[in-house]
Protein backbone atom coordinates (compact mmCIF):
# COMPACT_ATOMS: atom_id res chain seq x y z
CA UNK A 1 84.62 118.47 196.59
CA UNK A 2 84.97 122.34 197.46
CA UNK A 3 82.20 125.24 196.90
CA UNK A 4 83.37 128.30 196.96
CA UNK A 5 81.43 131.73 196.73
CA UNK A 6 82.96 134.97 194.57
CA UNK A 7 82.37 137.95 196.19
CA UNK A 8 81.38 139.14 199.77
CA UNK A 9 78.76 137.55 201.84
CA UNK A 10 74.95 138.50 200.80
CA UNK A 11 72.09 139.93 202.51
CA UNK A 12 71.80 142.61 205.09
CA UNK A 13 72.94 141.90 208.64
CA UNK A 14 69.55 142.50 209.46
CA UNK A 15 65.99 141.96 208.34
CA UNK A 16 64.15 144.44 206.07
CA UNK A 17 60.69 144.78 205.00
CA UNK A 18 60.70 143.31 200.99
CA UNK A 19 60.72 145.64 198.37
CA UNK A 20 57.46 146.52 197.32
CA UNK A 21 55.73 147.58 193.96
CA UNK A 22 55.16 151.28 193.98
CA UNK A 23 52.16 152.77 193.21
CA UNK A 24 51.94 153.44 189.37
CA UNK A 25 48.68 155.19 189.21
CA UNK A 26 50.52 158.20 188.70
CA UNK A 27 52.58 157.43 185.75
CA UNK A 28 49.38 155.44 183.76
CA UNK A 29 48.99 158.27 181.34
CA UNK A 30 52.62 158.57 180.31
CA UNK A 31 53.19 161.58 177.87
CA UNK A 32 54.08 159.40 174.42
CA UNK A 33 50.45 158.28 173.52
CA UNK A 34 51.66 154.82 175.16
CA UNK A 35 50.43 153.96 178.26
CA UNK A 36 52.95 154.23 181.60
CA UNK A 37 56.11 155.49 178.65
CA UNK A 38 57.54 158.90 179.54
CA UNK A 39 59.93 160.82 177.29
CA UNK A 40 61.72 163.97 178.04
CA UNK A 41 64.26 165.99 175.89
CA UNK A 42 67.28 167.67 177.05
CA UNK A 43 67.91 171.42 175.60
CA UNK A 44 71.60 170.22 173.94
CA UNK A 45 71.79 167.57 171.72
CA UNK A 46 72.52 163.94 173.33
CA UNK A 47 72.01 160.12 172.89
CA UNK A 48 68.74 158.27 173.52
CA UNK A 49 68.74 156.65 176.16
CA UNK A 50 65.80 154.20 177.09
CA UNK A 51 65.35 152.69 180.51
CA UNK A 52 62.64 149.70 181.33
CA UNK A 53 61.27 148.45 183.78
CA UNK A 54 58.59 145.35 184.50
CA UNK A 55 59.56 143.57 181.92
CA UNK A 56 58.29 140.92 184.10
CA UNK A 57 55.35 141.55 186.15
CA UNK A 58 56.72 140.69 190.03
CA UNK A 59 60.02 141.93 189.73
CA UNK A 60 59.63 145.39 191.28
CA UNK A 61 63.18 146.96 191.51
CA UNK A 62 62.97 148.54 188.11
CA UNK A 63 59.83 150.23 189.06
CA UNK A 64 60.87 151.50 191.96
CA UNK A 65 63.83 153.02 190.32
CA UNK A 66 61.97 154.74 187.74
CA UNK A 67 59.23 155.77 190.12
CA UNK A 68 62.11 157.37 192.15
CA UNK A 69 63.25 159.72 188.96
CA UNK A 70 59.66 160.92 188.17
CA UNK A 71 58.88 161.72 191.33
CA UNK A 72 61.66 164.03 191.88
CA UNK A 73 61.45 165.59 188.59
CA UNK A 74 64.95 164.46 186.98
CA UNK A 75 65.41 165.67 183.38
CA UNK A 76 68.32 164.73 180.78
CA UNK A 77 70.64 167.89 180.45
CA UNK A 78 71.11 166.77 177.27
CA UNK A 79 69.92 163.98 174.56
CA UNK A 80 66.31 161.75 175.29
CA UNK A 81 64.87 159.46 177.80
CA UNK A 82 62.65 156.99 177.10
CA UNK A 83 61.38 155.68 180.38
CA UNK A 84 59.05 152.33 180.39
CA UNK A 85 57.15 150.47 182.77
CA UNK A 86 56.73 147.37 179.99
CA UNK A 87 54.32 144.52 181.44
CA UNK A 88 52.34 147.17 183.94
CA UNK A 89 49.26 144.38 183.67
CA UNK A 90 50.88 141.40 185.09
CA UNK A 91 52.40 143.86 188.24
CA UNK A 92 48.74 144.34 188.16
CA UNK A 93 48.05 140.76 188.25
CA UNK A 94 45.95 141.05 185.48
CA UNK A 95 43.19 143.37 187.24
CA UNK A 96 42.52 146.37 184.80
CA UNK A 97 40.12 147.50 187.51
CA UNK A 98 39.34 147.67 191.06
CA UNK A 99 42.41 146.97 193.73
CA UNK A 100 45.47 145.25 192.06
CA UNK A 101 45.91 141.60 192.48
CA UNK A 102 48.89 139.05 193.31
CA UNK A 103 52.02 140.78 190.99
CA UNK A 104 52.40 137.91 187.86
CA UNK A 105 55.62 136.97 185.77
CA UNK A 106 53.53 137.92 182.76
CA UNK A 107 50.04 136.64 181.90
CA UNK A 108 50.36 135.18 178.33
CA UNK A 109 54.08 134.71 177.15
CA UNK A 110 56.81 136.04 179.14
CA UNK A 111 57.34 139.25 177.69
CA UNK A 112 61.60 138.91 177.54
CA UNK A 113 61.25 136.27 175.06
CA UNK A 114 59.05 137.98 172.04
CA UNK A 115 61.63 140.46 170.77
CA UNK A 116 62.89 138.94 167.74
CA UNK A 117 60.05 140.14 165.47
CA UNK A 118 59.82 143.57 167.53
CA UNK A 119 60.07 146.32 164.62
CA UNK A 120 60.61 150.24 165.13
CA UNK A 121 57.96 150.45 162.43
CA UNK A 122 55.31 148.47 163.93
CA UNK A 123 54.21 144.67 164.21
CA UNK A 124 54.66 142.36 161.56
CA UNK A 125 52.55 140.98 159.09
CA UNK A 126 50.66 138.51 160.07
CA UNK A 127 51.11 139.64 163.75
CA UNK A 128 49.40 137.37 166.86
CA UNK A 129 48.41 139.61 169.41
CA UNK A 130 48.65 137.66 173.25
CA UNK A 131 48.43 140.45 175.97
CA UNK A 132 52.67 140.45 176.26
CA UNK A 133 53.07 140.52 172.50
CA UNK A 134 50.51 143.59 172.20
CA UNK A 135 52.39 145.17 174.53
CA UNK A 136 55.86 144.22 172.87
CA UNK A 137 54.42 145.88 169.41
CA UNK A 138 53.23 149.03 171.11
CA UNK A 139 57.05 149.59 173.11
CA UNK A 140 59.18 148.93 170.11
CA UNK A 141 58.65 152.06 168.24
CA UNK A 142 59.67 154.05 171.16
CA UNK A 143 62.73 151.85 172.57
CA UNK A 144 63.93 150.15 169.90
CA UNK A 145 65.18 153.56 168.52
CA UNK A 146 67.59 154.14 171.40
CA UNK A 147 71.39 154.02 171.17
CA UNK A 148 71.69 153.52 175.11
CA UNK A 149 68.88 151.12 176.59
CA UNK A 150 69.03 149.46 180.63
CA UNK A 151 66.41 146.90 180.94
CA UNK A 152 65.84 146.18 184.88
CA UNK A 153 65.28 143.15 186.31
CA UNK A 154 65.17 141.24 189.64
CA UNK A 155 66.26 137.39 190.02
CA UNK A 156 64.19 134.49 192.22
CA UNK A 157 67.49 133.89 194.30
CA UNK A 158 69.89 136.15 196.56
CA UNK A 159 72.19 136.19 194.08
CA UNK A 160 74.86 139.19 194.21
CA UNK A 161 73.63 141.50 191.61
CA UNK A 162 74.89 141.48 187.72
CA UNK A 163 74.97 143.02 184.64
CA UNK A 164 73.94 140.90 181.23
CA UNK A 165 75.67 141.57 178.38
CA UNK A 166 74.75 139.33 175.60
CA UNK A 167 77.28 138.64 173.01
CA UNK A 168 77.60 142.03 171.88
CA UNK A 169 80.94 143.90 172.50
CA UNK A 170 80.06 146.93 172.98
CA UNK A 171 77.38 145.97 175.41
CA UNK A 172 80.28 144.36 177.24
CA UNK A 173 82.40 147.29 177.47
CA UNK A 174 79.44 149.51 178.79
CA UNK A 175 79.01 146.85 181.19
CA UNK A 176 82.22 146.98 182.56
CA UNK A 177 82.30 150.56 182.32
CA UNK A 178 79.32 151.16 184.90
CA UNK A 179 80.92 148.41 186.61
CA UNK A 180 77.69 148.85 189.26
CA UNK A 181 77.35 145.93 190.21
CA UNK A 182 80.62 144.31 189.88
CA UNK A 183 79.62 140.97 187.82
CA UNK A 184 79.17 141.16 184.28
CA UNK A 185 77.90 138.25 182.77
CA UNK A 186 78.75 137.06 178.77
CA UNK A 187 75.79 135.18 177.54
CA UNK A 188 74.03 133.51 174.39
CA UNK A 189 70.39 134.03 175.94
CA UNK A 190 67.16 132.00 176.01
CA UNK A 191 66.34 128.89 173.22
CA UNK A 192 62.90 129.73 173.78
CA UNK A 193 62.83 133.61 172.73
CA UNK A 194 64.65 136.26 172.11
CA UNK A 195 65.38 139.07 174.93
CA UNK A 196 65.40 142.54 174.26
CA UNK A 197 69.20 143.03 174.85
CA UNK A 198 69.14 140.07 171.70
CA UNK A 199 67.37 142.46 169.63
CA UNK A 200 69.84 142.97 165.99
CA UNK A 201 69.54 146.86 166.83
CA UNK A 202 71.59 145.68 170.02
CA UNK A 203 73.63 142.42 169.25
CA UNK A 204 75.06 141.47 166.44
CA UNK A 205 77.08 142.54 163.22
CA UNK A 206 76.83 146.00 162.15
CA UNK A 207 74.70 146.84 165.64
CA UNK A 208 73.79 150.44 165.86
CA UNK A 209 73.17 150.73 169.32
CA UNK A 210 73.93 148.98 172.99
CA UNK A 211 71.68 147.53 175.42
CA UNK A 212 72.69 145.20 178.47
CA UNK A 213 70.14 143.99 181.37
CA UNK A 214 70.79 144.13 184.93
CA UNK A 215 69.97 142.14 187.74
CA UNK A 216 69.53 143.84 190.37
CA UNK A 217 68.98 140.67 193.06
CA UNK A 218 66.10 138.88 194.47
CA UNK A 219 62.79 140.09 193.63
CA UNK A 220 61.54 141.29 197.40
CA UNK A 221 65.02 142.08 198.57
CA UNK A 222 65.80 146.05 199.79
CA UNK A 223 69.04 145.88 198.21
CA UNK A 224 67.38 145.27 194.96
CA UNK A 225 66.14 148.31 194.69
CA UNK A 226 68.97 149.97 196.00
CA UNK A 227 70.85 148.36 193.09
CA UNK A 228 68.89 149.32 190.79
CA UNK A 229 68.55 152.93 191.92
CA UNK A 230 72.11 153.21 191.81
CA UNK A 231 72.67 151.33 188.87
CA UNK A 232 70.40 153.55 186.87
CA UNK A 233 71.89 156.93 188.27
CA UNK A 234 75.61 155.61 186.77
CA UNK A 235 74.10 154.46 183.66
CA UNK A 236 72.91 157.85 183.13
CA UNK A 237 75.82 159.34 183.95
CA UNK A 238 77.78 157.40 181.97
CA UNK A 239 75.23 158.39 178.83
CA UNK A 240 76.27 161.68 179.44
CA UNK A 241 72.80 162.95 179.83
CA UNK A 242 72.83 163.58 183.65
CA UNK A 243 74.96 166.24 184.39
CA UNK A 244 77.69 165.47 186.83
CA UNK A 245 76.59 168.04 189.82
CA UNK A 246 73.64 165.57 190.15
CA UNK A 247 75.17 162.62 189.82
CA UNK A 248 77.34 163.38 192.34
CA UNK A 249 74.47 164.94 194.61
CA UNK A 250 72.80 161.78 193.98
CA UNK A 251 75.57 159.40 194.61
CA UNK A 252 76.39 160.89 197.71
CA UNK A 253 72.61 160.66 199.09
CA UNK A 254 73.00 156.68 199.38
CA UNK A 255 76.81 156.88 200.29
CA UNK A 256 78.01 155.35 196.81
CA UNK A 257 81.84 155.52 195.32
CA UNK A 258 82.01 157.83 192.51
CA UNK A 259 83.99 154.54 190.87
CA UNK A 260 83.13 151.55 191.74
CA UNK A 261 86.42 148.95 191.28
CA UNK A 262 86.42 147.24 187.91
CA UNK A 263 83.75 144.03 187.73
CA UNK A 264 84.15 140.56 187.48
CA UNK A 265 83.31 139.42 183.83
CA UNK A 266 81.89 135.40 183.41
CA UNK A 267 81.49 134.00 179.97
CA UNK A 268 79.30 131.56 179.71
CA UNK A 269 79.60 128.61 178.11
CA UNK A 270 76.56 126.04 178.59
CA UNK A 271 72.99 126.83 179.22
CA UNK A 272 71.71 124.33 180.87
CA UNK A 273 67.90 123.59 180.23
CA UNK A 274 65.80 121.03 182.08
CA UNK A 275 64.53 117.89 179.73
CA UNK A 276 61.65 116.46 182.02
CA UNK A 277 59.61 118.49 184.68
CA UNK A 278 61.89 116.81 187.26
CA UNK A 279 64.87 119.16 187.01
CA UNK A 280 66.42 119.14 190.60
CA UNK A 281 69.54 120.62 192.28
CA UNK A 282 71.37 118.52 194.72
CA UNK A 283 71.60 121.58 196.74
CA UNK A 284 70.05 125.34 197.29
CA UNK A 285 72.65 126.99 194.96
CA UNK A 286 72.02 130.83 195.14
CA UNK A 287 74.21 132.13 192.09
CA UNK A 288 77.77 132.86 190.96
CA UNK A 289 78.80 129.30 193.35
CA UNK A 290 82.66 128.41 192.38
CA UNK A 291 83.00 124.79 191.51
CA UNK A 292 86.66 123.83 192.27
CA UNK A 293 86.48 120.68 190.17
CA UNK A 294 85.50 119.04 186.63
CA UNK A 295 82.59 116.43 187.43
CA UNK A 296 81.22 117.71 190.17
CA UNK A 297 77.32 116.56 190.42
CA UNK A 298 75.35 119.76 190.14
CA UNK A 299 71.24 118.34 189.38
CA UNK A 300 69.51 115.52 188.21
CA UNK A 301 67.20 116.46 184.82
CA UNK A 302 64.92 112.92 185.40
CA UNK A 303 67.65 110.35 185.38
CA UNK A 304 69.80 112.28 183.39
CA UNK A 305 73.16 113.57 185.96
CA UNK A 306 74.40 117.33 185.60
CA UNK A 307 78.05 117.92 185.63
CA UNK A 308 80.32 120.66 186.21
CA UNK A 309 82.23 120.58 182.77
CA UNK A 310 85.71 121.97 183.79
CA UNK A 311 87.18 122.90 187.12
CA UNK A 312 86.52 126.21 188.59
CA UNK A 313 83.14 126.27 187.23
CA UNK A 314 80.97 129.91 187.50
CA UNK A 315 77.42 128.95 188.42
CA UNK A 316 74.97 131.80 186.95
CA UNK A 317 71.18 132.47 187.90
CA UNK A 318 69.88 129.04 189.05
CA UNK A 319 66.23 128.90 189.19
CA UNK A 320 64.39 127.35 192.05
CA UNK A 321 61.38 126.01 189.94
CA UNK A 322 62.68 124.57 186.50
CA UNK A 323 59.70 123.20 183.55
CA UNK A 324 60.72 121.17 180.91
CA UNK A 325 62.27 123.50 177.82
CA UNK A 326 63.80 126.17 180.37
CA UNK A 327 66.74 127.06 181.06
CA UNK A 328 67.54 126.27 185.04
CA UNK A 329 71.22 127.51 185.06
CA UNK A 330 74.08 129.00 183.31
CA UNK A 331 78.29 127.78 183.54
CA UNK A 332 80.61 129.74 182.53
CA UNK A 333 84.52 131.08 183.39
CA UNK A 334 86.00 133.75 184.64
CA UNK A 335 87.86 135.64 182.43
């Protein structure tokens, strides 16, 4: 049996303090009648470009990022930003008032799985309103009209970072065209919900727009919010609504390549979700692993043995803490 790793060793040589969750006090008010949602126009004409951030609750690189751009006043040159801290209550761990509590995924529904009735136009009839899906209905009519959208997020594992794509081709191609970070991941999604990336603006025949989601590494790590820092400054550029003096005066603050080298792309072919609450790895897998061989025991779901499917076998996103009906792992090739 062989493991194998893609890509250069992870974590910093030495220890950090964890990324923490800025303070978003500042940005409550937002300017869009929406709580903690900014917009700003550029003078020439441009796409719109949306960025979010804590979608869920405890993953803090987003937040950081965007914290980062309001404080130092960045403005598109041209087109719109929309700029969204999503699920603001469950950083807060559901205190409205008083000192904010323990940061929560979300504190109803995770909020990355109610998209699929999300509507420019407002909620649906017949609409149930859990704290996530309120939010959900009051964020579509200002992101769901974007043609460029980021979403950030942060993983449970020290994975290397990487970019989601979905199915959608174009989403693909912008994916490997930021190429920051250097995985690009092809996948189907969640059974249990639809992400935002999923969204039919997004994915899909006739799609009018292009979203992808990036993970940006584990949730406390530094170079999680390095990532996404850097991530979002190329995305931007790449929208063409940065202009390029700052990109590159931005860029060359935190030492980055103008281009990075050209990403590794995985499509994946089996989600993987746990059948019984006893979902267990047979070892600490961390992400993006490279199984040398068909058959290889990965987890036992109960009694129930998990298998690589075919030899050099792309392990995506394991989680650490699997419930029956998630999904605890992607496999996929690289293409």
């Amino acid at each position: 049996m062989m493991w194998d790793r893609l890509g250069p060793p992870l974590g910093p040589a030495t220890p950090q303090p964890p990324l923490a969750m800025p303070d978003l006090r500042a940005h409550r008010a937002g300017n869009t009648g929406v709580p903690y949602v900014w917009r700003f126009e550029g003078k020439a004409e441009g796409p719109h470009v949306a960025v979010v951030a804590l979608m869920h609750g405890n993953e803090p690189c987003g937040a950081v990022a965007l914290d980062r751009l309001l404080r130092r006043g960045l403005r598109p040159t041209r087109g719109t930003w929309t700029l969204a801290f999503a699920n603001t209550d469950a950083a807060a761990g559901g205190r409205l008032f008083g000192p904010a509590g323990t940061p929560a995924r979300y504190l109803d529904q995770d909020m990355n799985r109610l998209w699929a009735g999300a509507r420019a136009s407002g909620p649906p009839p017949g609409h149930t309103h859990g704290r996530e899906q309120a939010r959900v209905a009051a964020l579509a009519p200002l992101i769901l009209t974007a043609d460029l959208l980021l979403d950030l997020h942060s993983m449970q594992v020290p994975s290397p970072a990487l970019t989601l794509c979905g199915r959608s081709p174009q989403g693909r191609a912008l994916a490997v065209r930021l190429a920051d970070p250097g995985w690009v991941v092809a996948d189907d999604g969640h059974a249990d919900g639809r992400r935002l990336i999923d969204h039919p603006r997004f994915c899909g025949p006739g799609a009018e727009a292009t979203a992808i989601l990036m993970e940006c590494g584990q949730h406390a790590s530094p170079a999680a919010g390095a990532q996404a820092w850097r991530g979002l400054i190329r995305f931007l550029a790449l929208s063409e609504t940065l202009d390029a003096a700052t990109v590159r005066t931005l860029l060359g603050e935190i030492n980055a390549p103008a281009l990075p080298p050209r990403p590794t792309v995985v499509d994946v072919t089996h989600a993987i979700q746990a059948q019984t609450d006893e979902f267990a790895f047979v070892r600490p897998f961390q992400g993006l692993e490279r199984i040398a061989t068909a058959g290889t025991l990965l987890a036992l779901d109960g009694k129930q043995a998990i298998h690589t499917p075919y030899d050099d076998c792309v392990l995506v996103m394991p989680t650490r803490s699997a419930r029956r009906g998630q999904t605890t792992v992607r496999l996929g090739r690289v293409l």
